[in-house]
Protein backbone atom coordinates (compact mmCIF):
# COMPACT_ATOMS: atom_id res chain seq x y z
CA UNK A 1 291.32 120.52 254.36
CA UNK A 2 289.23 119.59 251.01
CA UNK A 3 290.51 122.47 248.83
CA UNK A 4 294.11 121.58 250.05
CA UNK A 5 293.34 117.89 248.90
CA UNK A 6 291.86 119.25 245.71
CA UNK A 7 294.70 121.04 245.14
CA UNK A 8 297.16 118.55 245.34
CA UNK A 9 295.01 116.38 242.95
CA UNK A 10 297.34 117.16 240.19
CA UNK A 11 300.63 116.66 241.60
CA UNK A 12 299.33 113.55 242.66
CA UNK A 13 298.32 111.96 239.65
CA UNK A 14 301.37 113.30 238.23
CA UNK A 15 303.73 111.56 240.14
CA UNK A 16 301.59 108.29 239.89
CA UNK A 17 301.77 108.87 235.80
CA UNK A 18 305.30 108.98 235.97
CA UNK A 19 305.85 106.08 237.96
CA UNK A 20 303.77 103.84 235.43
CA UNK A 21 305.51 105.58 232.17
CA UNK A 22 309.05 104.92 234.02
CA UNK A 23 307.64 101.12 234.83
CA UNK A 24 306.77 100.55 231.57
CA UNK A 25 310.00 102.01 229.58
CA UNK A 26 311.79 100.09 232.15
CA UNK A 27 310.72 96.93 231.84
CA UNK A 28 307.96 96.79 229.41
CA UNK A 29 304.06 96.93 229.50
CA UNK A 30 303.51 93.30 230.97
CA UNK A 31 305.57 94.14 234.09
CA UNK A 32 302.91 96.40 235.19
CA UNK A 33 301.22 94.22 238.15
CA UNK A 34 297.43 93.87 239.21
CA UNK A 35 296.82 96.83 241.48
CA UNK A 36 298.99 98.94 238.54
CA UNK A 37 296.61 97.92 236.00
CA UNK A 38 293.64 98.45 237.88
CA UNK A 39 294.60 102.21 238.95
CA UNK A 40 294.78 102.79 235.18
CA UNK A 41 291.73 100.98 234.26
CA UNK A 42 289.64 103.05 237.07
CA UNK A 43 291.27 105.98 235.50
CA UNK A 44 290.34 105.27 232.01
CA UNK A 45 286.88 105.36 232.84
CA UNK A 46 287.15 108.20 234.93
CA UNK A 47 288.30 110.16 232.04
CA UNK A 48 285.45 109.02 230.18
CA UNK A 49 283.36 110.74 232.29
CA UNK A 50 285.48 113.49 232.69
CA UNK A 51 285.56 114.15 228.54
CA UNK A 52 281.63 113.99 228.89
CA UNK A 53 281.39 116.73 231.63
CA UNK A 54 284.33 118.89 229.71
CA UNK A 55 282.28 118.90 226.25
CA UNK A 56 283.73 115.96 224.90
CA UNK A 57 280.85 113.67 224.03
CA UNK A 58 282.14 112.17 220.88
CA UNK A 59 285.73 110.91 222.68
CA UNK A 60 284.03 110.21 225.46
CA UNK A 61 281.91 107.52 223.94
CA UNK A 62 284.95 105.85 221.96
CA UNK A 63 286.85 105.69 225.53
CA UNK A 64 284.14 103.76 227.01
CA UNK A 65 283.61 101.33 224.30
CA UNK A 66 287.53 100.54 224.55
CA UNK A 67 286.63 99.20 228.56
CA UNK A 68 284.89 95.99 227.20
CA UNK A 69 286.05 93.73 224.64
CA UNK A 70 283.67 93.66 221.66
CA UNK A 71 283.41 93.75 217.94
CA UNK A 72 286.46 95.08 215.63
CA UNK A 73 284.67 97.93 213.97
CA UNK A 74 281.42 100.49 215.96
CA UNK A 75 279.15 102.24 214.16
CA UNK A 76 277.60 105.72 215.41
CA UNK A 77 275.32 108.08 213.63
CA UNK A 78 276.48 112.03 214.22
CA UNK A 79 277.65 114.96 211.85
CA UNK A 80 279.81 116.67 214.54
CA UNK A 81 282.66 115.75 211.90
CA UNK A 82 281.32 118.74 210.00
CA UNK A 83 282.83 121.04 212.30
CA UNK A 84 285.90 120.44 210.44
CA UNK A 85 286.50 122.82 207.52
CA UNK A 86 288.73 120.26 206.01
CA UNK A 87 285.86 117.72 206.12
CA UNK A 88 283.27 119.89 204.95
CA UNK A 89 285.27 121.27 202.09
CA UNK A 90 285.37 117.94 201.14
CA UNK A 91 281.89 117.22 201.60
CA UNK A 92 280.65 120.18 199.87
CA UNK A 93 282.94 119.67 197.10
CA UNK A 94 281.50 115.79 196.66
CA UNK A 95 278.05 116.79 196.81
CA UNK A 96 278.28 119.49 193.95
CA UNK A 97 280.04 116.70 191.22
CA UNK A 98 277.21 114.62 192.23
CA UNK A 99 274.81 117.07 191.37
CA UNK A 100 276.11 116.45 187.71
CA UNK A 101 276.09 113.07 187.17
CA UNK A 102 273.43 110.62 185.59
CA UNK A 103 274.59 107.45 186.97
CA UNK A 104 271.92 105.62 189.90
CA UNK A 105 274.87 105.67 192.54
CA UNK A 106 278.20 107.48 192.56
CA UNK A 107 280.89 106.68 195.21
CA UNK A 108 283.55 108.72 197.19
CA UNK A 109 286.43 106.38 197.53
CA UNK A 110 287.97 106.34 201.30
CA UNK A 111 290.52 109.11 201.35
CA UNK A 112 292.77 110.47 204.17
CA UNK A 113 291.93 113.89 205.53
CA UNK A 114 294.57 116.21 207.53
CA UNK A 115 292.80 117.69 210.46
CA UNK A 116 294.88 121.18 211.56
CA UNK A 117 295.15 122.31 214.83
CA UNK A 118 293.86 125.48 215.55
CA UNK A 119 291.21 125.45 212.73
CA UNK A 120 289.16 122.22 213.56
CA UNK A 121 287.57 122.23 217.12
CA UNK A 122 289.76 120.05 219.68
CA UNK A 123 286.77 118.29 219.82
CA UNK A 124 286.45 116.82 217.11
CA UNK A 125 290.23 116.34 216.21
CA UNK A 126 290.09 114.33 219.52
CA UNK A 127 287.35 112.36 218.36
CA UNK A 128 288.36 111.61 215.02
CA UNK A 129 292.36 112.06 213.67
CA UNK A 130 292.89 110.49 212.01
CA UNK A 131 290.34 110.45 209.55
CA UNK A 132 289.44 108.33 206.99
CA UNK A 133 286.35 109.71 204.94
CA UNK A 134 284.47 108.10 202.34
CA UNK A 135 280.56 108.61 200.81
CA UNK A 136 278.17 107.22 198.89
CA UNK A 137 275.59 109.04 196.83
CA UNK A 138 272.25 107.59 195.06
CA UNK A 139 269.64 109.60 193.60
CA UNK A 140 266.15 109.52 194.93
CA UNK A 141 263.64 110.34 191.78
CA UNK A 142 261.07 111.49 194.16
CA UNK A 143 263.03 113.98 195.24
CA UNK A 144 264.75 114.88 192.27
CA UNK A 145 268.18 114.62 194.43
CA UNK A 146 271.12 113.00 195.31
CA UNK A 147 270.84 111.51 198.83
CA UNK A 148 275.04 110.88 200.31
CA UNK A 149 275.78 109.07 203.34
CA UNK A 150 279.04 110.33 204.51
CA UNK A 151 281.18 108.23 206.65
CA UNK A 152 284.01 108.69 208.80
CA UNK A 153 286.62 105.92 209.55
CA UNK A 154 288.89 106.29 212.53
CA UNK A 155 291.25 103.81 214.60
CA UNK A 156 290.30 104.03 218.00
CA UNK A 157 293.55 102.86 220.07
CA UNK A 158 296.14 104.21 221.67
CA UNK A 159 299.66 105.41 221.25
CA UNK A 160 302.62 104.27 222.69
CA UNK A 161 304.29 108.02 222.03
CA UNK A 162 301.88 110.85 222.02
CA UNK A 163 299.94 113.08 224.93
CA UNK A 164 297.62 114.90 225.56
CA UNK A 165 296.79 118.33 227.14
CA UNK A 166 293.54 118.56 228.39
CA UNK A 167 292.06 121.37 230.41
CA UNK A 168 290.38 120.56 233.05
CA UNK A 169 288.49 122.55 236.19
CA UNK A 170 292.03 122.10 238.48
CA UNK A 171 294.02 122.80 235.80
CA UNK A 172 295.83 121.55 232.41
CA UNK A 173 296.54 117.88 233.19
CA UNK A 174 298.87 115.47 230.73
CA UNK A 175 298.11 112.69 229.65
CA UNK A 176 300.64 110.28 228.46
CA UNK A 177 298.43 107.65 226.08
CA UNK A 178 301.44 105.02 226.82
CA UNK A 179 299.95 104.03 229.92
CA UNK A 180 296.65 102.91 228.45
CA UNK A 181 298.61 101.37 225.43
CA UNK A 182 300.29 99.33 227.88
CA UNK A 183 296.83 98.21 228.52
CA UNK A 184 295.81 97.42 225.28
CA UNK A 185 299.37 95.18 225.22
CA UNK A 186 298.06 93.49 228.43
CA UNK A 187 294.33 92.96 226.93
CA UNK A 188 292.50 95.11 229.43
CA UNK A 189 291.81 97.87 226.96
CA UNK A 190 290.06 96.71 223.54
CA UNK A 191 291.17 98.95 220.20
CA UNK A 192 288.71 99.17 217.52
CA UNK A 193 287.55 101.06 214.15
CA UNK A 194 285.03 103.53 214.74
CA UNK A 195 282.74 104.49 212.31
CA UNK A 196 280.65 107.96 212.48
CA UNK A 197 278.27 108.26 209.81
CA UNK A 198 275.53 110.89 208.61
CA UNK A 199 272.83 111.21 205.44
CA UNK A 200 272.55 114.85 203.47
CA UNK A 201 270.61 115.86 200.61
CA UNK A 202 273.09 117.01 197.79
CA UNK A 203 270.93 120.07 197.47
CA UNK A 204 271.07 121.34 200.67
CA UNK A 205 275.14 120.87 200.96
CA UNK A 206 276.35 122.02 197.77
CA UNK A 207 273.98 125.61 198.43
CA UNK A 208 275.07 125.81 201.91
């Protein structure tokens, strides 16, 4: 009796998805009514745990910072964005010019990076696209180095339009994001700029 419950686990939500994303083209996001906006809330945080116990850690802890209103912009220390080659191409490349210079403190400005599927772990293009990276580098004389603190902007929010394929332990499940942007409409999900932020030595990057 439990596996055949199990089993139907995904069909279920399924048809429960698609009777909130036909709701919601239908007649908008604020037609969705209390128990509808609940079952999507309770989900929201269930996939928070979920993206935890699927190696997710990173998404996982911008989901469950969108279930309580709070301040516009989060700050979290990590370097998991260097699992992207685009990212630490571009980090490598910044820490060599600094290597160069002469001036006391030498800036990245914020620049747009293109995360590709396939190449970067789905991790971290969960996580972070899109990415906003910027750094700053000042040179420590005791050291005889440049010290960078690398930062990573991304808008953490959902999207009326796009899904998601996640695998899970039952199976490949899809996640249409307008169902929690309907929440965001209604005010019971709370976007935000996440910012994910890490300190190198120049020496150690640009030889790596």
């Amino acid at each position: 009796m439990v596996s055949c419950i199990v089993c139907a686990m995904p069909d279920i939500y399924a048809k429960w998805q698609h009777h909130i994303v036909r709701k919601i083209n239908k007649s908008g996001s604020h037609s969705l009514n209390l128990l509808e906006k609940a079952s999507i809330y309770s989900f929201a945080s269930v996939i928070t745990v979920g993206g935890l116990l699927h190696g997710y850690p990173e998404v996982s802890k911008e989901q469950a910072y969108m279930l309580w209103r709070g301040t516009n912009k989060r700050s979290f220390k990590s370097d998991f964005a260097m699992e992207a080659p685009e990212i630490r191409r571009a980090a490598i490349k910044f820490a060599k010019r600094v290597r160069n210079k002469k001036n006391k403190t030498f800036i990245m400005p914020p620049r747009h990076i293109s995360l590709k599927y396939g190449k970067t772990p789905y991790r971290v293009i969960l996580a972070l696209n899109p990415p906003t990276m910027s750094a700053k580098a000042i040179y420590n004389k005791n050291k005889k180095d440049w010290k960078i603190a690398y930062k990573i902007t991304v808008p953490v929010k959902y999207s009326k339009n796009y899904r998601n394929r996640i695998p899970t332990a039952l199976g490949t499940i899809v996640i249409y994001q307008k169902i929690f942007w309907a929440l965001q409409q209604t005010g019971w999900l709370h976007p935000y700029d996440a910012e994910w932020s890490w300190n190198v030595m120049a020496k150690d990057l640009a030889d790596s």
